[in-house]
Protein backbone atom coordinates (compact mmCIF):
# COMPACT_ATOMS: atom_id res chain seq x y z
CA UNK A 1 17.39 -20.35 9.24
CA UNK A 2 16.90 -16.52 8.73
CA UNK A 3 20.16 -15.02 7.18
CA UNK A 4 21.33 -18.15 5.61
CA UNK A 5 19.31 -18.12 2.52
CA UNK A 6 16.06 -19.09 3.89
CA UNK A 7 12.67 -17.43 3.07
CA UNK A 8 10.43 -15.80 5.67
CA UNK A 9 7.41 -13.47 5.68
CA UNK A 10 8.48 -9.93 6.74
CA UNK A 11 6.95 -8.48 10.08
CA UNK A 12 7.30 -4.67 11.66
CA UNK A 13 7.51 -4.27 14.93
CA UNK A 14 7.79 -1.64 17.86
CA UNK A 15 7.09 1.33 15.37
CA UNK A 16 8.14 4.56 17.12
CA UNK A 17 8.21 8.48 16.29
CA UNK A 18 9.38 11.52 17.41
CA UNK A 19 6.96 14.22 17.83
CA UNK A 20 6.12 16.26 14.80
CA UNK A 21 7.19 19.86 15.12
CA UNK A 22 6.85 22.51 12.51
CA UNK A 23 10.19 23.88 10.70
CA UNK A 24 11.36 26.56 13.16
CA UNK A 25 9.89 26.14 15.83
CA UNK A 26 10.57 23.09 18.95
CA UNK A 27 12.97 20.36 17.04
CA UNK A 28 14.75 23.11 15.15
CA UNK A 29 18.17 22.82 16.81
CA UNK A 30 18.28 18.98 15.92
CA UNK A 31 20.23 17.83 12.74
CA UNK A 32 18.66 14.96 11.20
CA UNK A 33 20.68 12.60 12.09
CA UNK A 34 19.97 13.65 15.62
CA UNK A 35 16.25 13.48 14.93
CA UNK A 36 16.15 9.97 13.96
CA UNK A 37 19.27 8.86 16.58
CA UNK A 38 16.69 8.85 19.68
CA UNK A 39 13.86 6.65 17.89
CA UNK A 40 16.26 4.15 16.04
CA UNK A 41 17.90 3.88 19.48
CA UNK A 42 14.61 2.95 21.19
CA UNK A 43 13.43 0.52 18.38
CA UNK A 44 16.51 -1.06 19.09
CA UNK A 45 16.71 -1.67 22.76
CA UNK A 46 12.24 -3.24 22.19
CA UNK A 47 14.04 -5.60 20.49
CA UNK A 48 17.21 -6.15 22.19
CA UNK A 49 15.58 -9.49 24.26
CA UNK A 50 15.75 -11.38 20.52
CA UNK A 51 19.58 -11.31 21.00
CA UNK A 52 20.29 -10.84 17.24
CA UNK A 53 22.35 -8.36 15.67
CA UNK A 54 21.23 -5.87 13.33
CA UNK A 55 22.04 -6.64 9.81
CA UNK A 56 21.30 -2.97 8.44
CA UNK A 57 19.70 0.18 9.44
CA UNK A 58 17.78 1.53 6.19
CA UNK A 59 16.58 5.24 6.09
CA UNK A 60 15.13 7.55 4.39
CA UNK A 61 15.88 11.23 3.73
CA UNK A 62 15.59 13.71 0.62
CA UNK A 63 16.60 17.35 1.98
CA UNK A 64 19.19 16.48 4.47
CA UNK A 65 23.22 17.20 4.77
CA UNK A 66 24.22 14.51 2.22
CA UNK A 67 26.50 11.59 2.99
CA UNK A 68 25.00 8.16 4.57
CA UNK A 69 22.21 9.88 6.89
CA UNK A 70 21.32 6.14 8.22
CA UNK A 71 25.18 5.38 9.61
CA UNK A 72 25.90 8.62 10.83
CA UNK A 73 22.47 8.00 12.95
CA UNK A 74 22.71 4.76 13.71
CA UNK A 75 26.51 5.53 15.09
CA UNK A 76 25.06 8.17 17.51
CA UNK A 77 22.22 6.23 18.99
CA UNK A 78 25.26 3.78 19.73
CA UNK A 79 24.14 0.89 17.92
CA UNK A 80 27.86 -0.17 17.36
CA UNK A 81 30.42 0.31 14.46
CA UNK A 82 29.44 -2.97 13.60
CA UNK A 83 26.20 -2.22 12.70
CA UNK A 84 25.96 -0.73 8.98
CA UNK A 85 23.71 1.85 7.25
CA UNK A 86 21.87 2.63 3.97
CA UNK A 87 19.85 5.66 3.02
CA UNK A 88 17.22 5.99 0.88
CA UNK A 89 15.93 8.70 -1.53
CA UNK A 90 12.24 8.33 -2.87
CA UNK A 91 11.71 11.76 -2.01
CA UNK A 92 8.72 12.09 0.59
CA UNK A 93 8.07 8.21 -0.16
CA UNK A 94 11.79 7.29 1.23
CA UNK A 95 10.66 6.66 4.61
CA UNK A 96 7.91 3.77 3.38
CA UNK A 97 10.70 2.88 0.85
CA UNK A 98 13.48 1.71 3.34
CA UNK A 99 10.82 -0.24 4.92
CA UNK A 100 10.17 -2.07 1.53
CA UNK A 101 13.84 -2.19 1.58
CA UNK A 102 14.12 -3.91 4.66
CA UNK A 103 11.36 -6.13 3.93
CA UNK A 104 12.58 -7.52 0.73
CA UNK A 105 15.51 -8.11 2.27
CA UNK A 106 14.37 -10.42 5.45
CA UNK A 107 12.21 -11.90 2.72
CA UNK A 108 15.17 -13.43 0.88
CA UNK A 109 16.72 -14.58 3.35
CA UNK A 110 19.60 -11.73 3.80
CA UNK A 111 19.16 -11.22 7.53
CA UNK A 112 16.40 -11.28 10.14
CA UNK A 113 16.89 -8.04 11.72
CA UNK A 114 16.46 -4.26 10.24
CA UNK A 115 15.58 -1.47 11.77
CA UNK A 116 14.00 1.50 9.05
CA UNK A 117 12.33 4.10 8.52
CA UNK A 118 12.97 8.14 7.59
CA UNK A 119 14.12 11.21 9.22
CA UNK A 120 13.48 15.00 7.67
CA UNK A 121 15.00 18.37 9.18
CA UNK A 122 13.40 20.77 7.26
CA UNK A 123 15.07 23.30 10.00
CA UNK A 124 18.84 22.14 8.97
CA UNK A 125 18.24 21.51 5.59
CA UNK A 126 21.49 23.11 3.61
CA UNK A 127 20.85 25.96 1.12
CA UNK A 128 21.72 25.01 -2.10
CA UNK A 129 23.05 26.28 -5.47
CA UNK A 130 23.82 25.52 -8.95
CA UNK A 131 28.10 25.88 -9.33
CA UNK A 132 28.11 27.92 -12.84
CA UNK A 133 25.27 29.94 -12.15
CA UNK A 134 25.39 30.27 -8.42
CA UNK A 135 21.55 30.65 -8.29
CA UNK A 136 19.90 29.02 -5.19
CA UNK A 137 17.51 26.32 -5.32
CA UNK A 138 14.77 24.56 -2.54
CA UNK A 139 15.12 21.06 -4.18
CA UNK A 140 16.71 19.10 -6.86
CA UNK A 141 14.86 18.38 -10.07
CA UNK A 142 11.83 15.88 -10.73
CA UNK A 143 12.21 15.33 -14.12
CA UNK A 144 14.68 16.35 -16.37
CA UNK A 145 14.19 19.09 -19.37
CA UNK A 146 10.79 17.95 -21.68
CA UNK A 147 8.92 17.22 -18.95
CA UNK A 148 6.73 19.05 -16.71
CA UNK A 149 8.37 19.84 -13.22
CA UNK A 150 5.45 21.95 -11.53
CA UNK A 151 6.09 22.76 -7.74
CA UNK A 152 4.14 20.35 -5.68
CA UNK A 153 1.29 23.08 -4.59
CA UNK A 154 0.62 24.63 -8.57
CA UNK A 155 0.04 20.87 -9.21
CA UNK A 156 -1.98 20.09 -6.11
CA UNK A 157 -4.13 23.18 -7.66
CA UNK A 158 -3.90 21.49 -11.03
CA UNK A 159 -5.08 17.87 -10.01
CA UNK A 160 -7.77 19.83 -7.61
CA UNK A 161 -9.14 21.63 -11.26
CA UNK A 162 -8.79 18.76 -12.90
CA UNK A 163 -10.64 15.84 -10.93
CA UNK A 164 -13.09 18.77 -9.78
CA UNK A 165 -12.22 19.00 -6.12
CA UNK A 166 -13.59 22.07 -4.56
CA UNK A 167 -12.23 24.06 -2.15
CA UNK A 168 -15.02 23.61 0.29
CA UNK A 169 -14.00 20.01 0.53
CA UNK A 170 -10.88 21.02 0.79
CA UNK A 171 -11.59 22.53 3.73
CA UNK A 172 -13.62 20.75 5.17
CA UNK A 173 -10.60 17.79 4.78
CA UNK A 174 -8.28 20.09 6.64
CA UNK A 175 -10.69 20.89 9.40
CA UNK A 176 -11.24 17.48 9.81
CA UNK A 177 -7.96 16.68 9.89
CA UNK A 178 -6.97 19.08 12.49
CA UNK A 179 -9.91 18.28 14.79
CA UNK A 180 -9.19 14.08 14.79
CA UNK A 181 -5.61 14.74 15.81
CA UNK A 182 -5.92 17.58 18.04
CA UNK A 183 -8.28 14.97 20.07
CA UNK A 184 -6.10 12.24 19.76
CA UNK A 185 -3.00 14.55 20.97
CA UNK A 186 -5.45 15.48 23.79
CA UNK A 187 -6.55 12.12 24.76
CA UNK A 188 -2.71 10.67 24.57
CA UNK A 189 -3.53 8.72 21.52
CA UNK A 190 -0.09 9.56 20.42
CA UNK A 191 1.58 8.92 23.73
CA UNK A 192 3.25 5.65 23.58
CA UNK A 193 4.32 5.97 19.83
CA UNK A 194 6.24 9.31 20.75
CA UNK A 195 9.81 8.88 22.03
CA UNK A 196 10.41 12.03 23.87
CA UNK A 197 13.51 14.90 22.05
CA UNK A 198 14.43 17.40 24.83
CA UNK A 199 11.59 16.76 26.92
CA UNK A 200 9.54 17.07 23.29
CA UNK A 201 6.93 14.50 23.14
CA UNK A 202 3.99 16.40 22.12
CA UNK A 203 3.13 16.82 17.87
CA UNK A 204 3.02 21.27 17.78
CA UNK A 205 1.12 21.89 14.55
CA UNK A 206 -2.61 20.48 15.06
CA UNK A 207 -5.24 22.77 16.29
CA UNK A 208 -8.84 22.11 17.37
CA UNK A 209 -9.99 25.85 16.28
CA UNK A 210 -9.26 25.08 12.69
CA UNK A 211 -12.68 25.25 11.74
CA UNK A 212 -13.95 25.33 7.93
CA UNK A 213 -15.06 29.13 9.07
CA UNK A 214 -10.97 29.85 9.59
CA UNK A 215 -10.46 27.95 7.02
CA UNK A 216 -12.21 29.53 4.52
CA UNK A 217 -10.70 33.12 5.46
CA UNK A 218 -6.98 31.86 4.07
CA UNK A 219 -6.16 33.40 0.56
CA UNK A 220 -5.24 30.83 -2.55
CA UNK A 221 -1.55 30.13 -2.28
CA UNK A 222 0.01 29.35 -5.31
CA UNK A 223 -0.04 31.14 -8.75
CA UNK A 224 -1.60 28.97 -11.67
CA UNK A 225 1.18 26.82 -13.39
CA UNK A 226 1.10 27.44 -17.09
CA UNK A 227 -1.61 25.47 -19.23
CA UNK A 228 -3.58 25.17 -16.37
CA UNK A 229 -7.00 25.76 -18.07
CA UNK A 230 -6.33 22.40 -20.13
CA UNK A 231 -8.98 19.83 -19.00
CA UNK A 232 -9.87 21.23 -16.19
CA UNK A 233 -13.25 20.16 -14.46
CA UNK A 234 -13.31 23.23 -11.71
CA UNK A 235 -11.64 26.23 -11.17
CA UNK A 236 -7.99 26.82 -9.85
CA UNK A 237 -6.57 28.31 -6.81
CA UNK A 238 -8.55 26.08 -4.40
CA UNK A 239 -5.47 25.01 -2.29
CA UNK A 240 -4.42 27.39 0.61
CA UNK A 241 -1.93 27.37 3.74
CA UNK A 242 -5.01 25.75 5.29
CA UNK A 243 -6.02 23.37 3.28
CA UNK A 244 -2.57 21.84 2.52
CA UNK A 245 0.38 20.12 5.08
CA UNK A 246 3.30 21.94 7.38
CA UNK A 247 7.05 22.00 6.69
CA UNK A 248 8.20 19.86 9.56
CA UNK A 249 10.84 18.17 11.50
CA UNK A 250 10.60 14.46 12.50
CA UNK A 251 11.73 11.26 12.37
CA UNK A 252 10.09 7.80 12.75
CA UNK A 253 11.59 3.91 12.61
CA UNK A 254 10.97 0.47 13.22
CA UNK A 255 12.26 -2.96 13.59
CA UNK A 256 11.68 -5.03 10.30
CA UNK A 257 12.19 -8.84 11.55
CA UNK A 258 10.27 -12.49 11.26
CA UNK A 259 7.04 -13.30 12.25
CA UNK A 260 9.29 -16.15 14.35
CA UNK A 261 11.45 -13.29 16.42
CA UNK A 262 8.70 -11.23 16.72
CA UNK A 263 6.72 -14.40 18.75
CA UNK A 264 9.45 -14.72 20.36
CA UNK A 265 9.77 -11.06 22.05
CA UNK A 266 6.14 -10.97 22.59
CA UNK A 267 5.42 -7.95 20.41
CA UNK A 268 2.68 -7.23 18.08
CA UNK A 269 3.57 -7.17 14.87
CA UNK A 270 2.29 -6.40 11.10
CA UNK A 271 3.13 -9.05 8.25
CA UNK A 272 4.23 -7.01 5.37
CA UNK A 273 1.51 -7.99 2.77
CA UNK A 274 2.27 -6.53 -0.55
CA UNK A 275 4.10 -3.49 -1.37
CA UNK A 276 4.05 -1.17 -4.74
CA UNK A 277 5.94 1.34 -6.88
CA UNK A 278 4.43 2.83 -9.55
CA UNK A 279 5.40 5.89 -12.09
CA UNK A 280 3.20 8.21 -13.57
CA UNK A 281 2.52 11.84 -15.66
CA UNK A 282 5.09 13.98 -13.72
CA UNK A 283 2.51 16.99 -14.09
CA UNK A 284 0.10 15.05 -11.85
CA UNK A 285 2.12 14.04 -9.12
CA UNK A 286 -0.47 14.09 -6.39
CA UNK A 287 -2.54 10.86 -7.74
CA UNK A 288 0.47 8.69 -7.68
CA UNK A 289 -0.84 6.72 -4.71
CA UNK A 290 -3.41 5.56 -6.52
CA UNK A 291 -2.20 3.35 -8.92
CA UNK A 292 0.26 2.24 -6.48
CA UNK A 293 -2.63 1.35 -3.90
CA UNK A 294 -4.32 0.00 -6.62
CA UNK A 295 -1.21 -2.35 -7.54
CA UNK A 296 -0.76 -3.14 -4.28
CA UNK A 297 -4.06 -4.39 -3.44
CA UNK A 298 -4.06 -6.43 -6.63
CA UNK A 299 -1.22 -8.30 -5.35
CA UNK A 300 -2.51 -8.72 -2.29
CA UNK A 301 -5.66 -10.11 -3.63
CA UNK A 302 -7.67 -7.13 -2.15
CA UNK A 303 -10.21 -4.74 -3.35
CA UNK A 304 -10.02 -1.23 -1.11
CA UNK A 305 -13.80 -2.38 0.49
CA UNK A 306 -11.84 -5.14 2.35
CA UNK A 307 -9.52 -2.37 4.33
CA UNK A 308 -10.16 -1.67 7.67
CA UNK A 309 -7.56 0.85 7.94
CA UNK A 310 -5.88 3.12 5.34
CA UNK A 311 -3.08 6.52 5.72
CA UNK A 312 -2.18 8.36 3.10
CA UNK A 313 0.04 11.60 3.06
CA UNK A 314 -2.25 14.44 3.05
CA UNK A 315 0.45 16.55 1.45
CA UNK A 316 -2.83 18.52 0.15
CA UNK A 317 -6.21 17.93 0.90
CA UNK A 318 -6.83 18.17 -2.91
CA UNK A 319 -4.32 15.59 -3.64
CA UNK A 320 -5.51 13.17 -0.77
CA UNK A 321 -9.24 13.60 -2.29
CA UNK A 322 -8.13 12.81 -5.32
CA UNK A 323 -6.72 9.42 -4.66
CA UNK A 324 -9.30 8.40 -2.62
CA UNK A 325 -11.73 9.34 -5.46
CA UNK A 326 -10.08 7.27 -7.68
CA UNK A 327 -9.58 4.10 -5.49
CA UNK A 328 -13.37 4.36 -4.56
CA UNK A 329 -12.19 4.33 -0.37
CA UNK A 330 -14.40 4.70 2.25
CA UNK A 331 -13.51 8.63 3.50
CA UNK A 332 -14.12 7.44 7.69
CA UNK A 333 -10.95 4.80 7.36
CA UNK A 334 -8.38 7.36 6.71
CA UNK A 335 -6.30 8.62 8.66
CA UNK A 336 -8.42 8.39 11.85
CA UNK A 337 -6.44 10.10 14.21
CA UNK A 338 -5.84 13.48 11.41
CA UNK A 339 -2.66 13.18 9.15
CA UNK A 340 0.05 15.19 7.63
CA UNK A 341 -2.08 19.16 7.24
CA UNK A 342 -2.64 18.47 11.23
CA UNK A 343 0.58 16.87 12.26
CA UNK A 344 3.02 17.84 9.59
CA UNK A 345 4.93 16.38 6.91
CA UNK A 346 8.41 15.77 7.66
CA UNK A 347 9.14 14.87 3.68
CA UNK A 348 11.97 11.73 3.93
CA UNK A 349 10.19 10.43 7.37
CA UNK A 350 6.43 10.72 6.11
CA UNK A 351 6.14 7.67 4.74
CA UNK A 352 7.35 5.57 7.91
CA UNK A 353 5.15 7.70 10.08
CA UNK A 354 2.01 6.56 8.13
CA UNK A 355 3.38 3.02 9.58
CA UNK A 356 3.89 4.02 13.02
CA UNK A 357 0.03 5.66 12.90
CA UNK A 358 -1.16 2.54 11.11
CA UNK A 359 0.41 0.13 13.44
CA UNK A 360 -0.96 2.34 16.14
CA UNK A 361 -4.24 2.01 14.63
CA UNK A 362 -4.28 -1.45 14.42
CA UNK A 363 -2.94 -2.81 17.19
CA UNK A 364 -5.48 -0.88 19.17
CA UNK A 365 -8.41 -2.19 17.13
CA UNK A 366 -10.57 -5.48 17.28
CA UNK A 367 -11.22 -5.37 13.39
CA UNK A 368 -8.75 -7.56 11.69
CA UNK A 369 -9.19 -6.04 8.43
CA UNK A 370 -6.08 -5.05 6.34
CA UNK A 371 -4.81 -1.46 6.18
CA UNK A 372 -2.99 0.61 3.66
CA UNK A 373 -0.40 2.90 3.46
CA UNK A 374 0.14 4.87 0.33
CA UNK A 375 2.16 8.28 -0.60
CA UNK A 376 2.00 10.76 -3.63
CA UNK A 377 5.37 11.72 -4.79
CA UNK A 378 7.34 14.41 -6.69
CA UNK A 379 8.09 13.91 -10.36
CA UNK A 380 4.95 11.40 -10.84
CA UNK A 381 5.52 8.23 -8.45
CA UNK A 382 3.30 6.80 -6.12
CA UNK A 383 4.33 4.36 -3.48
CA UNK A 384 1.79 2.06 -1.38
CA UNK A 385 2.43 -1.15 1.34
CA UNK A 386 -0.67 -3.56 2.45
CA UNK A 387 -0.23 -4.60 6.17
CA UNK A 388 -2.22 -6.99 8.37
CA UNK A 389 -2.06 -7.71 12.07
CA UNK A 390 -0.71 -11.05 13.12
CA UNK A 391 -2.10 -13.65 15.37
């Protein structure tokens, strides 16, 4: 029986998501905690019918308050101060690692009932400073001293240089980003995956007149790290405000459960078909899905021409290009519906969100194929799950 030692595939069900708002704006008044409260609290009551307790709630978060994020959320969307809480840091891969998290864990046998994900607040996020120094900083450290620490858009314009990514592609990425989910916002793709903040229930950042002609009008953004002439195949200062993702507020969840329970409540689910961590050169952080993709699909027993579906965080369009150059993927499966330059990248809830938009993907889809979701991540990691539908 699940929970008493005995193995079981892992499924996700009822994936669900705030809306995606940009720092500042719509969502700005909402702590994380209070971001990620609503969603957990409707992943919960889909799944109430199975009558089992929830063993754990497992998020993740990298730029919040401190303290245990998940159990301070999980008490406010009243799940009961029985029910326990975890969270995760894997920077903007934490909300696809507490899903692994979860997964493992109905996998051994350790309960058969999780609800994860991530929540970000890039809106509350807490200034911060170094005690002896008192000088303010935007996020912790990568890597340590030695190593190369760039900020995440110099080495976006590094890996862009380096694997010869122009900006015109870059571009033409964003625009196409923007345009697929300013559609799907249009056409309620998004509707049922949204659970509704203050009457909030629609994503704010895509727009449909973010053309490669506006596009092309916004000046580089980021000065040239140091070395960055070494190896490089093209020239820098290709990435742009345009061409690269939002700050943004957001949360997303979902239950993590048995294929059993989840025929049982009638739901569709994913099975949970091999998951990936992988580390890499801390200067390149942007192709670290790659080889995590890659590892995944080799323990899957995949190549990436048998995917039907695939999301990655498009942090940058240069990054995104990169690791789909390297993994050989077919350009029209990802991210169908635009991804993280259109919608936003709430950092600690990205990764789950790329669930809730695969799952969304999927379960509206006749091809059974497999899909993919993968993140880049500071200091050199990469992160990557394979999902399928199940009967």
């Amino acid at each position: 029986m699940p929970g008493s030692g005995a193995r079981s595939a892992p499924v996700i069900v009822s994936p669900l998501r705030t809306a995606i708002g940009t720092a500042g704006r719509g969502l700005a008044a909402h702590t994380v905690d209070s971001l990620a409260a609503p969603v957990l609290a409707g992943v919960a009551a889909a799944v109430a019918p199975s009558g089992l307790a929830i063993d754990d709630v497992v998020l993740g978060n990298c730029m919040g308050p401190g303290g245990d994020i998940a159990r301070v959320a999980a008490l406010r969307a009243g799940l009961g101060t029985s029910v326990p809480g975890v969270t995760v840091d894997r920077q903007c891969g934490s909300g696809l690692d507490a899903v692994m998290q979860a997964a493992a864990r109905v996998g051994a046998g350790d309960g058969a009932l999780f609800l994860a994900g991530g929540a970000e607040s890039a809106s509350t996020a807490p200034h911060r400073s170094w005690p002896l120094s008192g000088e303010r900083y935007s996020r912790a450290p990568f890597a340590p001293t030695g190593f190369p620490d760039p900020e995440m858009g110099q080495a976006a314009d590094r890996l862009a240089a380096v694997r010869g990514i122009s900006r015109e592609r870059q571009d033409a990425w964003a625009a196409r980003s923007h345009a697929r989910a300013a559609a799907a916002r249009s056409n309620g793709v998004f509707a049922g995956e949204i659970v509704a903040i203050d009457g909030i229930s629609s994503d704010d950042r895509p727009r449909a007149g973010m053309d490669v002609t506006r596009l092309s009008r916004f000046a580089p953004a980021f000065a040239p790290p140091a070395g960055a002439s070494d190896g490089a195949a093209g020239p820098f200062g290709t990435v742009t405000a345009g061409n690269s993702c939002g700050f943004s507020d957001g949360a997303a969840a979902m239950a993590v459960t048995t294929a059993r329970v989840a025929r049982e409540l009638g739901l569709p689910s994913l099975r949970i078909v091999a998951t990936a961590v992988t580390g890499g050169d801390p200067a390149l952080p942007g192709i670290g899905a790659a080889p995590a993709a890659r590892l995944a699909l080799a323990r899957a027993g995949l190549t990436p021409a048998e995917l039907g579906f695939v999301e990655i965080t498009e942090a940058f369009a240069a990054q995104l290009l990169a690791v789909s150059d390297e993994l050989g993927l077919d350009e029209s499966l990802i991210s169908g519906d635009g991804g993280a330059i259109a919608l936003g990248h709430p950092w600690g809830a990205s990764g789950a969100v790329l669930l809730v938009r695969l799952a969304a993907r999927m379960f509206s889809s006749d091809d059974a194929r497999p899909g993919l979701a993968a993140c880049s991540i500071g200091g050199g990691q990469g992160i990557a799950m394979i999902v399928e539908r199940t009967p």
